[in-house]
Protein backbone atom coordinates (compact mmCIF):
# COMPACT_ATOMS: atom_id res chain seq x y z
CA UNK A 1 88.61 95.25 -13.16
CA UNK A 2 90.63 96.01 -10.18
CA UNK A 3 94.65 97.47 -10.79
CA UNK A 4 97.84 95.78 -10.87
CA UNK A 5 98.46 97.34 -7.31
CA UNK A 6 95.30 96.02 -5.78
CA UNK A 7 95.44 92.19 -7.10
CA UNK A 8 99.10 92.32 -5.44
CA UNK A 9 97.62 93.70 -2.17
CA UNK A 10 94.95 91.14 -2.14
CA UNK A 11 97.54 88.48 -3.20
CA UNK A 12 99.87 89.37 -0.22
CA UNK A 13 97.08 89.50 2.15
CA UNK A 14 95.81 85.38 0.65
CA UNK A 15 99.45 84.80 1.23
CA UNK A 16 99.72 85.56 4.39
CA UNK A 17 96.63 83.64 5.90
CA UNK A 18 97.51 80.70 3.38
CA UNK A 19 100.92 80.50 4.11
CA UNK A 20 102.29 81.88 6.88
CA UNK A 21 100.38 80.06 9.14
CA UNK A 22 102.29 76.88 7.44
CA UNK A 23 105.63 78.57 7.86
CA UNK A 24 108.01 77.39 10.82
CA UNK A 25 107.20 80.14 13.55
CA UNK A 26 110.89 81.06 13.61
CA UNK A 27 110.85 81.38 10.36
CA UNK A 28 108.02 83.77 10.51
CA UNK A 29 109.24 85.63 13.21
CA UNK A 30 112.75 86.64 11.45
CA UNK A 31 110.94 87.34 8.28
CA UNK A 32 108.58 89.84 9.38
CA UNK A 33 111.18 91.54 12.05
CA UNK A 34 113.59 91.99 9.32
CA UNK A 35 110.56 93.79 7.20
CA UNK A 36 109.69 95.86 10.23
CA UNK A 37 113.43 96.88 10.84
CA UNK A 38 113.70 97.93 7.05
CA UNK A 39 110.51 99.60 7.34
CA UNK A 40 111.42 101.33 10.60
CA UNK A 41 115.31 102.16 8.61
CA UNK A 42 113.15 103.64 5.78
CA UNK A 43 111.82 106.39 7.85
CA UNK A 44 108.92 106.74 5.60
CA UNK A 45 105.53 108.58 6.06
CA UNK A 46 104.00 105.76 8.53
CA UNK A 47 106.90 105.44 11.03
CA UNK A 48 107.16 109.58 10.62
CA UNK A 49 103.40 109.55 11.95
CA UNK A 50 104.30 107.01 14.68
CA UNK A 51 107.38 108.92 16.03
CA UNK A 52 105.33 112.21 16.02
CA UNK A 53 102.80 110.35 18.20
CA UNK A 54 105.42 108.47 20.42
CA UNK A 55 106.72 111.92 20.65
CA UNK A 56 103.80 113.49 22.59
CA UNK A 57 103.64 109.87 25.10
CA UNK A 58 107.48 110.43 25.58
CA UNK A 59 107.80 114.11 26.07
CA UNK A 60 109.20 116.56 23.80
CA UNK A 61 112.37 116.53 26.25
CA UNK A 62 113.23 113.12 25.81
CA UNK A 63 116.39 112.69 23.29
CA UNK A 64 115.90 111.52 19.73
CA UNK A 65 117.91 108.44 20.50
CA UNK A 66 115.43 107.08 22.51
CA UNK A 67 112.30 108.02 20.15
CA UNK A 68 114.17 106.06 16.99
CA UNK A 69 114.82 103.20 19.79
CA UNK A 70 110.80 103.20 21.31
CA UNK A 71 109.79 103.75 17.14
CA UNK A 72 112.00 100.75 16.31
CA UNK A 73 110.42 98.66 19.16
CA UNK A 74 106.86 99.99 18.58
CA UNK A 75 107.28 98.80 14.32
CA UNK A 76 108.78 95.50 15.59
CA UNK A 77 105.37 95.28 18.01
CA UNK A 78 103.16 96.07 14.92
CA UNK A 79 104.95 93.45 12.49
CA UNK A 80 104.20 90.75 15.43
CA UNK A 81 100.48 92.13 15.26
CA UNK A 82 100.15 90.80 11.06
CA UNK A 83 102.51 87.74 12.02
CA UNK A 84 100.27 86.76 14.85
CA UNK A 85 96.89 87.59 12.63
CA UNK A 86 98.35 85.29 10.15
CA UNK A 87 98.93 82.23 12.05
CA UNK A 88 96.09 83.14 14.71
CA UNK A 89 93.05 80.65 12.33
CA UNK A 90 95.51 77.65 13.42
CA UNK A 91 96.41 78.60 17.01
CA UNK A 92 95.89 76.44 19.31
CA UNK A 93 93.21 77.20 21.71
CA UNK A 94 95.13 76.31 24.66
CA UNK A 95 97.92 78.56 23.86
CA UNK A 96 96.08 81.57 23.32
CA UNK A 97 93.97 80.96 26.24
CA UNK A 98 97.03 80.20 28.44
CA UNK A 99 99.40 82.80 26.75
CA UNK A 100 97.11 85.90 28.18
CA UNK A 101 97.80 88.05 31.42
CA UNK A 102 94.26 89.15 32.35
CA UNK A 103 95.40 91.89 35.03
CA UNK A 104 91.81 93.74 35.04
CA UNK A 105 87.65 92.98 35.28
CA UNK A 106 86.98 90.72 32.85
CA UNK A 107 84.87 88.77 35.38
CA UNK A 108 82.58 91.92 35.96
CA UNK A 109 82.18 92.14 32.15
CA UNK A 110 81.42 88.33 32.24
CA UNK A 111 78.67 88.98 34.80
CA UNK A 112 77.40 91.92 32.92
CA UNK A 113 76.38 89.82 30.13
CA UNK A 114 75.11 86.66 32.17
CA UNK A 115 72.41 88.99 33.30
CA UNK A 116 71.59 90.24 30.08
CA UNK A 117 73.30 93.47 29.98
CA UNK A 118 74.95 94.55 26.87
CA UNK A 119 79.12 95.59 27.42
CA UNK A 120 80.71 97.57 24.87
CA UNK A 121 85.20 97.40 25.27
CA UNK A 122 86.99 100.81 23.84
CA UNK A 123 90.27 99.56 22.46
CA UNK A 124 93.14 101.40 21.65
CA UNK A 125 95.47 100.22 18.86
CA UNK A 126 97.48 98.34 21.10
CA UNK A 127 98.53 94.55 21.29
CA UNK A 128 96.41 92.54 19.11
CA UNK A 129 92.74 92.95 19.12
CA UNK A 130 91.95 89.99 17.05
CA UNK A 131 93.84 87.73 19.18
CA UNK A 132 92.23 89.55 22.19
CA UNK A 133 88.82 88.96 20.82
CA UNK A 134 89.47 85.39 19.94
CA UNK A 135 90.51 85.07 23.73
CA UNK A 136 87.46 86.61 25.47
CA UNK A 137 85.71 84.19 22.81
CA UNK A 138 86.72 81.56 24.03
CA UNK A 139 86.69 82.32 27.64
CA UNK A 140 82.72 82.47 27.03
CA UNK A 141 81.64 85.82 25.96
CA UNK A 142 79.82 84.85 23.26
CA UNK A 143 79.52 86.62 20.32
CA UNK A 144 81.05 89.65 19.84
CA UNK A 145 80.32 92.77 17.19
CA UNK A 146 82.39 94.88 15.96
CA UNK A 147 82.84 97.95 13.34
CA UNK A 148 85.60 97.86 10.61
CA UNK A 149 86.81 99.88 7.89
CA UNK A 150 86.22 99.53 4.30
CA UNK A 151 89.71 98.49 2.88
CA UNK A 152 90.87 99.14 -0.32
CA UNK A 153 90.24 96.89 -2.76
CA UNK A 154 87.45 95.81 -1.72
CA UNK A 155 88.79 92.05 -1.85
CA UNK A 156 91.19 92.34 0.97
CA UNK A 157 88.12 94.05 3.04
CA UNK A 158 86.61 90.81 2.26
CA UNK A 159 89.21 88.82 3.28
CA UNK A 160 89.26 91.08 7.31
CA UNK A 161 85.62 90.08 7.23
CA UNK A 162 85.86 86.60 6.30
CA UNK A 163 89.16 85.96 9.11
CA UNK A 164 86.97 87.67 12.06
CA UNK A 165 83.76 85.65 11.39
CA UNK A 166 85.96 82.70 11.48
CA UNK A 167 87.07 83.61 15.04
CA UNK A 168 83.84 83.95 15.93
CA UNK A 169 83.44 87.81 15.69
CA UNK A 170 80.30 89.77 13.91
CA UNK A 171 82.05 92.31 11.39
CA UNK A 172 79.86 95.71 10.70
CA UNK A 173 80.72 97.79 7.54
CA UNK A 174 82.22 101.39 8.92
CA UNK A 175 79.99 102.99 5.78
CA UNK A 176 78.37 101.71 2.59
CA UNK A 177 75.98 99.77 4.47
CA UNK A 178 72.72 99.63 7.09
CA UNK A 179 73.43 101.96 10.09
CA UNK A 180 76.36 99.94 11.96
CA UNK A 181 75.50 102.13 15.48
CA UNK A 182 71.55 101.33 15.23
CA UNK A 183 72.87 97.63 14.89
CA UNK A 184 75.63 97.45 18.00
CA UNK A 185 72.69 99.49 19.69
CA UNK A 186 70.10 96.21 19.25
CA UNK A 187 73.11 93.86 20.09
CA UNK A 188 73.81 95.76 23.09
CA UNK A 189 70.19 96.00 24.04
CA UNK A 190 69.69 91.96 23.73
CA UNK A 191 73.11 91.64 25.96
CA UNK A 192 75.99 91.24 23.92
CA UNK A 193 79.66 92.41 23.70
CA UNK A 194 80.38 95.33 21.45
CA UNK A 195 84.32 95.89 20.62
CA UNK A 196 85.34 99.36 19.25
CA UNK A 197 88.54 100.12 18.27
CA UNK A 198 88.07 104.12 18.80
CA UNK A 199 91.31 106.03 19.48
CA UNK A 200 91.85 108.04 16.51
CA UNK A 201 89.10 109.70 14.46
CA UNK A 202 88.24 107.69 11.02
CA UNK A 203 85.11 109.82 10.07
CA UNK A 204 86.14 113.52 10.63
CA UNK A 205 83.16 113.65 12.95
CA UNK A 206 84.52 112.49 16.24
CA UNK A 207 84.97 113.99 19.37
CA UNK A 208 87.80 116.23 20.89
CA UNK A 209 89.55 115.04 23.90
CA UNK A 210 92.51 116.13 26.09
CA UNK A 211 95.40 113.67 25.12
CA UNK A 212 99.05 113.85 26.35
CA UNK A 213 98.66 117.05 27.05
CA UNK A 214 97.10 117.99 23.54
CA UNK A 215 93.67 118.35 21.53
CA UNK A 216 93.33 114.68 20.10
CA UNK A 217 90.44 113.32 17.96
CA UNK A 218 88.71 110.08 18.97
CA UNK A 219 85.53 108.17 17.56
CA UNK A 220 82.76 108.75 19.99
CA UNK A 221 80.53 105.73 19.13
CA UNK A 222 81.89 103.68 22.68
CA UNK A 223 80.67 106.61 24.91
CA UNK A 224 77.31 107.08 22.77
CA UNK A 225 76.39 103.60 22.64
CA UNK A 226 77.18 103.33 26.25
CA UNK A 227 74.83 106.77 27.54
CA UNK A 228 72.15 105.39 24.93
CA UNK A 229 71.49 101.88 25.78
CA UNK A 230 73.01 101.93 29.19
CA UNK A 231 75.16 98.87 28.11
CA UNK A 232 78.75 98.95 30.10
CA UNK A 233 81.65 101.00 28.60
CA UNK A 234 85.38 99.09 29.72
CA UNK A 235 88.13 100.13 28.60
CA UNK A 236 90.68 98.11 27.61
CA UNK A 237 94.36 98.06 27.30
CA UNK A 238 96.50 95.51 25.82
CA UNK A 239 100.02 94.49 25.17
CA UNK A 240 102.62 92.18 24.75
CA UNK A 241 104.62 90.27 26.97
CA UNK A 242 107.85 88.13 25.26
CA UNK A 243 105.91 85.03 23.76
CA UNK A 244 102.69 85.87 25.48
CA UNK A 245 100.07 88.47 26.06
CA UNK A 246 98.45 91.22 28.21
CA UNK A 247 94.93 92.70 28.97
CA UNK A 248 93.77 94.82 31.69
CA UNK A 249 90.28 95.48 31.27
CA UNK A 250 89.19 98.07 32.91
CA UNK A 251 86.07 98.79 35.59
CA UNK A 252 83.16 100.33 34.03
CA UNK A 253 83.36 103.74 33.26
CA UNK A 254 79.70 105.24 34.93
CA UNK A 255 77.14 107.07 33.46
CA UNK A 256 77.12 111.04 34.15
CA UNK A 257 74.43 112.11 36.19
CA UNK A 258 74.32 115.34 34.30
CA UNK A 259 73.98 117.00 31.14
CA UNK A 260 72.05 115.86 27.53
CA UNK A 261 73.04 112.79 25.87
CA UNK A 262 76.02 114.49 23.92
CA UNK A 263 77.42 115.74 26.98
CA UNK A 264 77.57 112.65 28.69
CA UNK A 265 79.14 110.25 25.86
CA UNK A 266 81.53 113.39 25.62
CA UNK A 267 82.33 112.90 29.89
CA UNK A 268 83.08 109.20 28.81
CA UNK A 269 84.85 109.53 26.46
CA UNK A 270 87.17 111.84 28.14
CA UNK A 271 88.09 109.51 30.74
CA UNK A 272 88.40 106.59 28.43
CA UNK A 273 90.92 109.18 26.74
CA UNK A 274 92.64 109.32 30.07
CA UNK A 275 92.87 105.35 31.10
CA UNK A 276 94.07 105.05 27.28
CA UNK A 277 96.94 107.44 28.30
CA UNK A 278 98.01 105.59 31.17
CA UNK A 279 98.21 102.49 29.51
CA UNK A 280 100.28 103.50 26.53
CA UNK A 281 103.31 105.01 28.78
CA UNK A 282 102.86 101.62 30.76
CA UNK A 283 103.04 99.76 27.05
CA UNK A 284 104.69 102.73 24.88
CA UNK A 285 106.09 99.91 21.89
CA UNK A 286 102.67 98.35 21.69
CA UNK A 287 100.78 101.17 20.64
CA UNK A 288 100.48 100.71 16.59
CA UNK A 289 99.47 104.21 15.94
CA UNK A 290 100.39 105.28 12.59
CA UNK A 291 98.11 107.48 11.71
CA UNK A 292 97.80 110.93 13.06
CA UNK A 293 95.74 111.66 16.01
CA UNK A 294 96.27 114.89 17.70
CA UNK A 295 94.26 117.90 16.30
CA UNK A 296 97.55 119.79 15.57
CA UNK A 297 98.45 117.27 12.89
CA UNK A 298 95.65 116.86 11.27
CA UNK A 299 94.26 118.31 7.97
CA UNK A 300 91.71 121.45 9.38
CA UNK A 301 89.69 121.20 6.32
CA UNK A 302 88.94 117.73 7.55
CA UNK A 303 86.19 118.11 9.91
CA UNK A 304 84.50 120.74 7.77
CA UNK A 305 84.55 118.20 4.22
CA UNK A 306 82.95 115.15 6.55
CA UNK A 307 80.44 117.47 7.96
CA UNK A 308 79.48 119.43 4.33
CA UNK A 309 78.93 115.31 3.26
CA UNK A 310 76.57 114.21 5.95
């Protein structure tokens, strides 16, 4: 039988998509800003993560005035994230469609997959990647597939699964299941849109890039699936703007010429480290990263456990 702590977490999480959504949106809004600014007041663990990272986009020059400000923005930015997940199974499709500033290439993505060839979007944790995906949805992607962690308990994993296959969205088990990249390889491979969150590493086995400056730790799979099945790798940044939305997808990122498979995805994945960059200092306050990232903060043991266990 599962703890006291994890039937509360999976009775917040029913809460929110049975309630919330029912809740005036003003209402809403107030409610979770208030939670975000006590969370952000707090100081704890999380928003210590998040500053250190807003630190490196920032500079270590900047005063710490400004951080606590940018932090304060960037916890207020996440909170909208869960408010908008919430209510996003009873949006209306006009308003999402209408609500987003596509500033990039999602029509060369579009024509990608109208002649049968696979596209596969890197995503930073920026914006709102659910609501993104709902958008491209209905703009007439088709079906998309996508990777996701196993949440703890295992309900409210169930419950992430069950809200992106009602947007439309294929949801692949990170572990305890078939092989999720031979699968996004056969989707990609029959034409279809792969979306990969991929800017922090969840495995221990990703792959080092250069990142504000720093060593940083990224999930490869984008790159990999992109130099296997020669499927297009985007980018994509996204972000908020006051009641609506932004996207800038970016132009496909080509195919090395030289070097072995490894090398190549490793080329990639560089440069999607770099167009990631660029799009964070345009968008500092949407970036939801509050987990740790760059090589210097993480646990060193970590790489060696993850590869002693494959």
């Amino acid at each position: 039988m599962p703890g006291l702590k994890d039937r509360l977490t999976d009775a917040g999480y029913g809460l929110g998509w049975s309630v919330v959504c029912r809740l005036p949106e003003s209402w809403a809004q107030s409610a979770f800003r208030f939670f975000a600014d006590l969370a952000w007041r707090r100081q704890g663990p999380s928003v210590q993560v998040l500053e250190g990272n807003l630190r490196r986009v920032i500079g270590s020059e900047a005063p710490g005035g400004q951080l606590r400000a940018l932090s304060k923005e960037a916890m207020r930015s996440y909170a909208r994230y869960w408010l908008e997940a919430f209510r996003l199974p009873v949006m209306p499709v006009d308003r999402l469609v209408g609500g987003m500033r596509d500033t990039g290439h999602v029509r060369a993505a579009f024509e990608y997959l109208a002649a049968g060839r696979g596209v596969v979007f890197a995503l930073p944790h920026m914006g709102n990647y659910d609501l993104a995906g709902a958008w491209i949805i209905a703009e007439g992607a088709g079906s998309i597939t996508t990777v996701a962690e196993r949440l703890k308990p295992e309900s409210v994993y169930g419950r992430f699964v069950a809200f992106r296959e009602g947007l439309g969205v294929e949801v692949l088990p990170a572990s305890g299941g078939s092989s999720a990249f031979g699968i996004l390889a056969q989707r990609l491979r029959a034409g279809k849109l792969v979306c990969l969150v991929c800017d922090r590493d969840v495995t221990g086995g990703g792959i080092e890039v250069e990142f504000f400056g720093e060593k940083g730790r990224m999930m490869g799979g984008p790159a990999a699936l992109a130099a296997q099945t020669r499927a297009g790798l985007m980018p994509v940044i996204l972000w908020s703007e006051g009641d609506h939305w932004g996207a800038h997808i970016h132009e496909e990122i080509p195919l090395p010429a030289e070097g072995d498979r490894e090398q190549k995805a490793a080329a990639m994945m560089q440069q999607v480290a770099h167009l990631f960059e660029a799009g964070i200092r345009a968008h500092p306050q949407d970036w939801h990263m509050l987990q740790k990232v760059f090589v210097a903060d993480l646990d060193p043991g970590r790489s060696r456990r993850a590869a002693k266990s494959q």
